[in-house]
Protein backbone atom coordinates (compact mmCIF):
# COMPACT_ATOMS: atom_id res chain seq x y z
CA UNK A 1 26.50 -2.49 10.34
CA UNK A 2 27.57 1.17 9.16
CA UNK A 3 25.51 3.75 9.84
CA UNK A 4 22.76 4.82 7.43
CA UNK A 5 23.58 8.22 5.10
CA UNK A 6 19.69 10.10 5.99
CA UNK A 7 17.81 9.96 2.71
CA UNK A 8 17.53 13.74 2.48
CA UNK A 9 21.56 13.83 1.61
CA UNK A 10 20.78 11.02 -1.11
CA UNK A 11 18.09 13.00 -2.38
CA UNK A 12 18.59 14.82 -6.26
CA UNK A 13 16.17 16.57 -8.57
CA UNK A 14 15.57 13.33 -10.65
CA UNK A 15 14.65 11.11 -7.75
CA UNK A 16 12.86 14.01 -5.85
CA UNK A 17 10.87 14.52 -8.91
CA UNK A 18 9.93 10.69 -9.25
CA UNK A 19 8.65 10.28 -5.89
CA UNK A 20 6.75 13.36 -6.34
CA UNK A 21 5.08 12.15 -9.45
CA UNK A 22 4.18 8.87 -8.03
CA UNK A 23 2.53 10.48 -4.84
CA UNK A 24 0.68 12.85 -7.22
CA UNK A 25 -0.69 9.71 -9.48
CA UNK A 26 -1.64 7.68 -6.31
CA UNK A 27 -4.11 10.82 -5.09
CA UNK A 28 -5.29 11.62 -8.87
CA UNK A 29 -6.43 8.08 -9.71
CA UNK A 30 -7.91 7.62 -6.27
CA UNK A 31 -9.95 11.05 -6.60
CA UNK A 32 -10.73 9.73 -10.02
CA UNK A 33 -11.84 6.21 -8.77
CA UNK A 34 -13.93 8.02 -6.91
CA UNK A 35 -16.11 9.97 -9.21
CA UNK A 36 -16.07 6.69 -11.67
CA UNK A 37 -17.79 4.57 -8.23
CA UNK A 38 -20.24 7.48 -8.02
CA UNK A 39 -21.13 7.23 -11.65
CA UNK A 40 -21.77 3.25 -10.98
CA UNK A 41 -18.52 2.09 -13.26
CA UNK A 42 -16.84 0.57 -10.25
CA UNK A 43 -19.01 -1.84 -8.23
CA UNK A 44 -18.85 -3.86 -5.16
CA UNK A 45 -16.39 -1.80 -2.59
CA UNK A 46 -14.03 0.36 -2.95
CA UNK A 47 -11.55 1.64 -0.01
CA UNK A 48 -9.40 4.36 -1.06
CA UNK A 49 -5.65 5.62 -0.43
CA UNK A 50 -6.30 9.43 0.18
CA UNK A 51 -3.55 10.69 2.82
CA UNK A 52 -1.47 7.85 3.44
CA UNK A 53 0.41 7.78 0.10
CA UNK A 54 3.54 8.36 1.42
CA UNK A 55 3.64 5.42 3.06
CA UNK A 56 3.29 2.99 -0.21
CA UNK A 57 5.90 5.72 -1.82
CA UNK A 58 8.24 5.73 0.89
CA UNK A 59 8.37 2.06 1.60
CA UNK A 60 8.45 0.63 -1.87
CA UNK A 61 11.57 3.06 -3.16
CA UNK A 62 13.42 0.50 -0.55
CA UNK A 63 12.45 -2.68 -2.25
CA UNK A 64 14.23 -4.35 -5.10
CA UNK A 65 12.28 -6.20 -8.02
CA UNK A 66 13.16 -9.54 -6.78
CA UNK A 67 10.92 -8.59 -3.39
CA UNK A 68 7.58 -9.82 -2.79
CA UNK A 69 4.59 -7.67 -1.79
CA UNK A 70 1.26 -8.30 -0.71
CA UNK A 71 -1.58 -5.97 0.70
CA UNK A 72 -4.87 -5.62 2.03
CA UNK A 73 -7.71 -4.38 0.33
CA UNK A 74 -6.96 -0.59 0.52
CA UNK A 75 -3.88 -1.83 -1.91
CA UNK A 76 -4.37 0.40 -5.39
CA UNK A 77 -1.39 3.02 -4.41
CA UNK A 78 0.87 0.32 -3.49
CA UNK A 79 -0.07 -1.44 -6.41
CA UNK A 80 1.20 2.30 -8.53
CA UNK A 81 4.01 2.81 -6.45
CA UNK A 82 5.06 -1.13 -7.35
CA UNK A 83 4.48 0.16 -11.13
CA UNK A 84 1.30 -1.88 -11.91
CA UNK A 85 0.26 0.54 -14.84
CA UNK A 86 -2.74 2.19 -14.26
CA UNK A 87 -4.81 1.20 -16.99
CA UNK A 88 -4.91 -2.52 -15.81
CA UNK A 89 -5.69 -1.55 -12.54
CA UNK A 90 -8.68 0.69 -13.84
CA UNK A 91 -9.91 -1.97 -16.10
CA UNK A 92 -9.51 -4.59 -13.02
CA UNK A 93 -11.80 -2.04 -11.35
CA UNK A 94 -14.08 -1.97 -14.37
CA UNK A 95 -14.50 -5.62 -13.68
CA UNK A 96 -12.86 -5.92 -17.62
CA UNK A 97 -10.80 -8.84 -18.67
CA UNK A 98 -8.19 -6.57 -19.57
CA UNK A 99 -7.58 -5.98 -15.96
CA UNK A 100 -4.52 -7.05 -13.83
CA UNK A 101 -6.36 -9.61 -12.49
CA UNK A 102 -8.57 -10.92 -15.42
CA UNK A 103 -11.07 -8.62 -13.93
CA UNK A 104 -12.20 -11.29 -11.58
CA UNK A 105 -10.43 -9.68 -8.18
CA UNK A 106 -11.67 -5.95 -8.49
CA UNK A 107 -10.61 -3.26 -6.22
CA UNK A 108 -9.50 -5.06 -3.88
CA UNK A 109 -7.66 -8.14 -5.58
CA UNK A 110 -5.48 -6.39 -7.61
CA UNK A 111 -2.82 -9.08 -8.62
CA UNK A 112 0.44 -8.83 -10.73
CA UNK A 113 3.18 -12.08 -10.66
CA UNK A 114 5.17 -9.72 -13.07
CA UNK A 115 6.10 -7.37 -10.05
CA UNK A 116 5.81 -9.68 -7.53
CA UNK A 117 3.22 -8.27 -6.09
CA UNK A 118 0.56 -10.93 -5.15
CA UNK A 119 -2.21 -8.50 -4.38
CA UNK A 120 -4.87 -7.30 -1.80
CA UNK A 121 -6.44 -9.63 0.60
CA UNK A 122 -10.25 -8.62 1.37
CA UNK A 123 -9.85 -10.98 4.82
CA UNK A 124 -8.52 -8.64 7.67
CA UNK A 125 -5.01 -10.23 8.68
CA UNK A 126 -5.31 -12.93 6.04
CA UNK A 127 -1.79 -12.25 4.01
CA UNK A 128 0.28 -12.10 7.35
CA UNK A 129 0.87 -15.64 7.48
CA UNK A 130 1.06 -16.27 3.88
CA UNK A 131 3.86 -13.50 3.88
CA UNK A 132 5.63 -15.34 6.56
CA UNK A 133 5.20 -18.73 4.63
CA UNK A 134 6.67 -16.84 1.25
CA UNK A 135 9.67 -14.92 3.61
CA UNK A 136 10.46 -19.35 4.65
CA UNK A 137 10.04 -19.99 0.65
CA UNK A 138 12.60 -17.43 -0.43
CA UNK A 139 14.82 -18.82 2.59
CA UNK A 140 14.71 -22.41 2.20
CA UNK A 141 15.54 -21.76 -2.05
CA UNK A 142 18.41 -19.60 -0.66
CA UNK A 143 17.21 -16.59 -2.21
CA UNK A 144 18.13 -12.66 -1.77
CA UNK A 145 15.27 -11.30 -1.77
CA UNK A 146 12.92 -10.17 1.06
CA UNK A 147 8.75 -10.58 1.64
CA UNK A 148 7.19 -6.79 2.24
CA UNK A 149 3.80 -6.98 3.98
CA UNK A 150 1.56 -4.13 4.77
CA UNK A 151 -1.57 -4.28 6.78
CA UNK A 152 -3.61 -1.94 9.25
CA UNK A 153 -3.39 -1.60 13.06
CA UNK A 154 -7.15 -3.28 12.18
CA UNK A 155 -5.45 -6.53 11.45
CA UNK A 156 -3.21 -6.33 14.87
CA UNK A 157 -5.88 -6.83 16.65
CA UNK A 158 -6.42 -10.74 15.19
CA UNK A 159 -4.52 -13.80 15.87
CA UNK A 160 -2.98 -14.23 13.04
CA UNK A 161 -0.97 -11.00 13.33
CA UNK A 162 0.52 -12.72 16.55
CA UNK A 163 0.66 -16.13 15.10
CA UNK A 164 2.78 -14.82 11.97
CA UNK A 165 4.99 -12.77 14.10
CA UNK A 166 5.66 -15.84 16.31
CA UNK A 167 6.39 -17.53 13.33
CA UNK A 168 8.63 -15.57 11.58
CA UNK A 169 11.11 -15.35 14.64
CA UNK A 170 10.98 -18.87 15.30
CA UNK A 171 11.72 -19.30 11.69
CA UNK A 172 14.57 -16.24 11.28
CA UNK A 173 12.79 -15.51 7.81
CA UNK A 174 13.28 -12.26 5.79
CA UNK A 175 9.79 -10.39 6.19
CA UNK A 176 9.17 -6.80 6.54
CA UNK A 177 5.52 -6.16 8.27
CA UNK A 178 4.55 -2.73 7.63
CA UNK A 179 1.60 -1.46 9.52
CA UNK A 180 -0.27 1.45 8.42
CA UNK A 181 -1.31 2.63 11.74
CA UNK A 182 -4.68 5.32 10.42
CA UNK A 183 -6.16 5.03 13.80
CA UNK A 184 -9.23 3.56 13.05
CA UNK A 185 -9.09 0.62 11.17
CA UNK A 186 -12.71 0.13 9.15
CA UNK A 187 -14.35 2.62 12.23
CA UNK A 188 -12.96 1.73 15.34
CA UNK A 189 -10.68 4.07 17.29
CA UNK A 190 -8.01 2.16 18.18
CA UNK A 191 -8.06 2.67 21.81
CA UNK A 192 -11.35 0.89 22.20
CA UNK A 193 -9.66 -2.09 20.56
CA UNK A 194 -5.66 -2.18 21.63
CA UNK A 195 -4.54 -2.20 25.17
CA UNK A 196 -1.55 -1.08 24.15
CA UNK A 197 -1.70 1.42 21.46
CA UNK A 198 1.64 1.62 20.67
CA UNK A 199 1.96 -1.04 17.91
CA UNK A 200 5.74 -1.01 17.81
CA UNK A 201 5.44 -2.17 21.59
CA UNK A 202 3.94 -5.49 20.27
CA UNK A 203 6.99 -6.53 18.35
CA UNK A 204 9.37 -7.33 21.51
CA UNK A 205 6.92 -10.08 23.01
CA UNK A 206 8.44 -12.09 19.98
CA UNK A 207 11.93 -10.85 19.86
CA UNK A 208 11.33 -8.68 16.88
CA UNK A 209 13.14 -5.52 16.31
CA UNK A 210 10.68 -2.43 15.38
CA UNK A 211 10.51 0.98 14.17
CA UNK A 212 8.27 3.87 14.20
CA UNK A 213 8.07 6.60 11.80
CA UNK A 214 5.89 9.48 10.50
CA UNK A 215 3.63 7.84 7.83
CA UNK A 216 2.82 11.41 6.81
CA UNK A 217 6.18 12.62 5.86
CA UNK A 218 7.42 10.64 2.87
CA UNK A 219 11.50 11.67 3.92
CA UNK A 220 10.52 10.05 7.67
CA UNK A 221 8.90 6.91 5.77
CA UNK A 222 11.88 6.81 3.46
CA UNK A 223 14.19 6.47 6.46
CA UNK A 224 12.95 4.15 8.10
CA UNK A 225 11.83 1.95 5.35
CA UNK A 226 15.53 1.70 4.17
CA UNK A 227 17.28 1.00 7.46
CA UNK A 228 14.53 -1.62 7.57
CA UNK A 229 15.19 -3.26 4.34
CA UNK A 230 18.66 -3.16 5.03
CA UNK A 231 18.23 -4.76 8.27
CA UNK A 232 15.69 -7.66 6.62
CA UNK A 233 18.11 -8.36 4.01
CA UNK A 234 22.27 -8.73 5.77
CA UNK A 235 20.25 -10.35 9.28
CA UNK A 236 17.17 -12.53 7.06
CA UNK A 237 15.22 -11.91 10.55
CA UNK A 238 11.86 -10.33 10.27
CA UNK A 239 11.34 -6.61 11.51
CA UNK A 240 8.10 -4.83 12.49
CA UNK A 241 7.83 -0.85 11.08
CA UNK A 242 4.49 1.45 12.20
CA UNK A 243 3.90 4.08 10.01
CA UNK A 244 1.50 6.50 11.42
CA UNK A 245 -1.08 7.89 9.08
CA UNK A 246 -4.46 8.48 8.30
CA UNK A 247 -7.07 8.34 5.54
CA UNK A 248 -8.63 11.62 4.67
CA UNK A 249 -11.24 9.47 2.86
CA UNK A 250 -14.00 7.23 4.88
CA UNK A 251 -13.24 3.04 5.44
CA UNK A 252 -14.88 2.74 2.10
CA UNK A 253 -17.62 4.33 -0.03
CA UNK A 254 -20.25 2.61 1.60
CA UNK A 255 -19.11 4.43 5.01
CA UNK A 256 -21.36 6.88 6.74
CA UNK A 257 -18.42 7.70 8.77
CA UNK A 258 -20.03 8.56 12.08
CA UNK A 259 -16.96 7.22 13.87
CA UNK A 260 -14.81 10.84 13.74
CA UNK A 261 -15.12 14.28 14.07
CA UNK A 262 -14.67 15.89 10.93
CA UNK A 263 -13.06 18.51 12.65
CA UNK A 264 -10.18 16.12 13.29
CA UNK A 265 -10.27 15.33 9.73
CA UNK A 266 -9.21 18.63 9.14
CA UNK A 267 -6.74 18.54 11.25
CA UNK A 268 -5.06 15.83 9.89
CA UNK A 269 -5.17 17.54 5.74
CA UNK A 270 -2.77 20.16 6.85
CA UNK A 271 0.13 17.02 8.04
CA UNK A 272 -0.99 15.83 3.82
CA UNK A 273 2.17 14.14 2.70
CA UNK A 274 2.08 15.94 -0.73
CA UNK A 275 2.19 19.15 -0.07
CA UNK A 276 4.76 18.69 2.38
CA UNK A 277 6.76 17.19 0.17
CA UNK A 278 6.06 20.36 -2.42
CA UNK A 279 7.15 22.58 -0.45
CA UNK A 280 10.39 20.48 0.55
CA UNK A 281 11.56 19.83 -3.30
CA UNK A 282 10.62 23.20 -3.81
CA UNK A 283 12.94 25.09 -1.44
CA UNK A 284 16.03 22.36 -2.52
CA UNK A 285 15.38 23.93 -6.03
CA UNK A 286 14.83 20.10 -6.96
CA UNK A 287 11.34 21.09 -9.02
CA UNK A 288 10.11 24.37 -10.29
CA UNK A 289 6.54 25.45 -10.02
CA UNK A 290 6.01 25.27 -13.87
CA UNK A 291 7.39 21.99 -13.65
CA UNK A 292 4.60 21.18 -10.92
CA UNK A 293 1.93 22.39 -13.76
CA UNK A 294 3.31 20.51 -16.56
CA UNK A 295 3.65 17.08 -14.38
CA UNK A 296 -0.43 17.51 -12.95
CA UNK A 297 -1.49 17.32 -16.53
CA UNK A 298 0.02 14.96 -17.30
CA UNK A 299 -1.42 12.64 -14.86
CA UNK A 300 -4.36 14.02 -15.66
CA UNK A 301 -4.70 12.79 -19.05
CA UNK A 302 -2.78 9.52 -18.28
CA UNK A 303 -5.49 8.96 -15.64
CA UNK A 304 -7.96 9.80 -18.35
CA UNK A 305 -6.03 7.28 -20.48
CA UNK A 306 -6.56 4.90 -17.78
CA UNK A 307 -10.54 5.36 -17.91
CA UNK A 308 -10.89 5.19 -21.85
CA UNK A 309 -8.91 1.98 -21.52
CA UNK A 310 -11.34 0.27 -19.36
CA UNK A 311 -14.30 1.64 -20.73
CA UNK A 312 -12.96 0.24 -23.79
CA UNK A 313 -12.19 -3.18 -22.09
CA UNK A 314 -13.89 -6.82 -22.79
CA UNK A 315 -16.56 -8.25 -20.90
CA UNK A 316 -15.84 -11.99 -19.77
CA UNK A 317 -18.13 -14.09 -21.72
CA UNK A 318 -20.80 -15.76 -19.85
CA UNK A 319 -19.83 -18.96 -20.61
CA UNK A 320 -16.53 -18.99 -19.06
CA UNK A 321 -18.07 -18.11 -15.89
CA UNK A 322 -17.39 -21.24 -14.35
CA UNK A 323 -13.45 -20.79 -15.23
CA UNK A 324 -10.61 -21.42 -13.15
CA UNK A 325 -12.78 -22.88 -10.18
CA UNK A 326 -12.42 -26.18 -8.07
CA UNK A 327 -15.63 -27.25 -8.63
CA UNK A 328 -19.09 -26.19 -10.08
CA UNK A 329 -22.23 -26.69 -9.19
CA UNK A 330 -24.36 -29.87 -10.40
CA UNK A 331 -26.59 -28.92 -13.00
């Protein structure tokens, strides 16, 4: 296997610019997400991506079309960075028909065969082993293509983390597990619920190679993520990488967020992956400041876009309800 050329010397204005754009869109439709939740458009929960964007970024740049990828609930910047387009993923979160998933998932169902990307889970661990069962799919049809899986150090701590990783080395299958290590999974630090806090660590109880990069710095994510790939895709063997991160944002709306000092919060906003990356694409000369401006509004008023969309989206009629369930209840 030759050695991998570091993305930085791969790196020109166009792609430098593209990356940049997608991290900005991730943090401008989560900030706007927000204020629509606080204005009672969005219901039920909502978990949002603040911080860890370069991480979905980073990690899907690596991926092909053909790949699969499925989430957890904290899934709408992976579902941008897969290029779900934002106004079905507002309308979704409008609970409108229009919506990448019918509006029946929400937040955090967002659903799209059309990228391959078959969505958030809401249970904690629960797409683990249906990625490994998708990685044996592509394998026994002799496909190319590879199974991406992201999930929180939250979802290491369950079973079914260890019974998928058993799995896919018994089975040799193509998956990628990406965990986005934020430390606290919904509000516990994660030394009160690992032994070992070193995720990575976990990996070699089942013979699986692993990685471990800075989930902050998009460049660090980049490089791992595509000696990963590469790795999934010429060996078909499944490979464990930890990104470390953290949410800026609490667990969810509903938090309280009593769990951390918000002093450590702080902390943690000057490591932000996006102006790091500014200030990298800046000094290359691959993006002027005016450029900057220009690109901000335009999110701005795609975002905007986005919310006129779903305000302008259809209600499911009553009567269809009952649609696309087993069963229904005996009148």
């Amino acid at each position: 296997m030759t050695q991998a050329i570091p993305i930085q010397e791969q790196m020109d204005a166009k792609k430098a610019q593209l990356l940049f754009y997608q991290m900005l869109l991730i943090r401008q439709f989560e900030e706007k997400s927000a204020e629509m939740y606080t204005k009672t458009k969005i219901r039920g929960f909502l978990h949002l991506y603040t911080g860890e964007e370069a991480v979905a970024v980073g990690i899907m740049q690596a991926l092909n079309k053909e790949d699969n990828v499925l989430c957890t609930y904290r899934e709408h910047g992976h579902a941008i960075a897969r290029g779900i387009d934002p106004d079905a993923i507002m309308a979704e979160m409008y609970g409108k028909m229009e919506g990448c998933s019918g509006g029946r998932g929400g937040s955090m169902h967002l659903f799209d065969v059309s990228k391959n990307f078959y969505g958030g889970n809401a249970i904690v661990c629960g797409h683990l082993p249906i990625a490994v069962g998708m990685a044996l799919a592509s394998k026994k049809q002799k496909k190319n293509n590879i199974t991406c899986c992201f999930f929180g150090e939250g979802a290491v701590a369950e079973g079914g983390f260890h019974e998928a990783m058993n799995l896919a080395a018994l089975w040799k299958v193509p998956v990628l597990f990406v965990c986005e290590n934020n430390l606290y999974a919904m509000g516990t630090a994660i030394r009160y619920s690992h032994s070992e806090t070193d995720i990575e660590k976990k990996a070699a109880a089942y013979a699986i190679e692993a990685a471990t990069v800075d989930g902050m710095n998009l460049m660090s994510v980049m490089d791992g993520a595509n000696s990963a790939v590469e790795k999934v895709r010429s060996c078909g063997k499944p490979f464990l990488l930890v990104c470390n991160t953290y949410r800026f944002r609490a667990h969810s709306m509903f938090d309280a967020e009593l769990y951390r000092d918000k002093k450590e919060v702080e902390e943690w906003k000057k490591r932000d992956p996006i102006p790091q990356f500014k200030h990298l694409i800046l000094q290359k000369k691959w993006i002027t400041e005016k450029e900057i401006e220009t690109m901000e509004h335009k999110i701005a008023n795609k975002i905007q876009l986005a919310v006129d969309f779903a305000e302008a989206g259809t209600w499911e009629p009553l009567e269809e309800l009952t649609k696309y369930l087993y069963s229904t209840p005996e009148v």
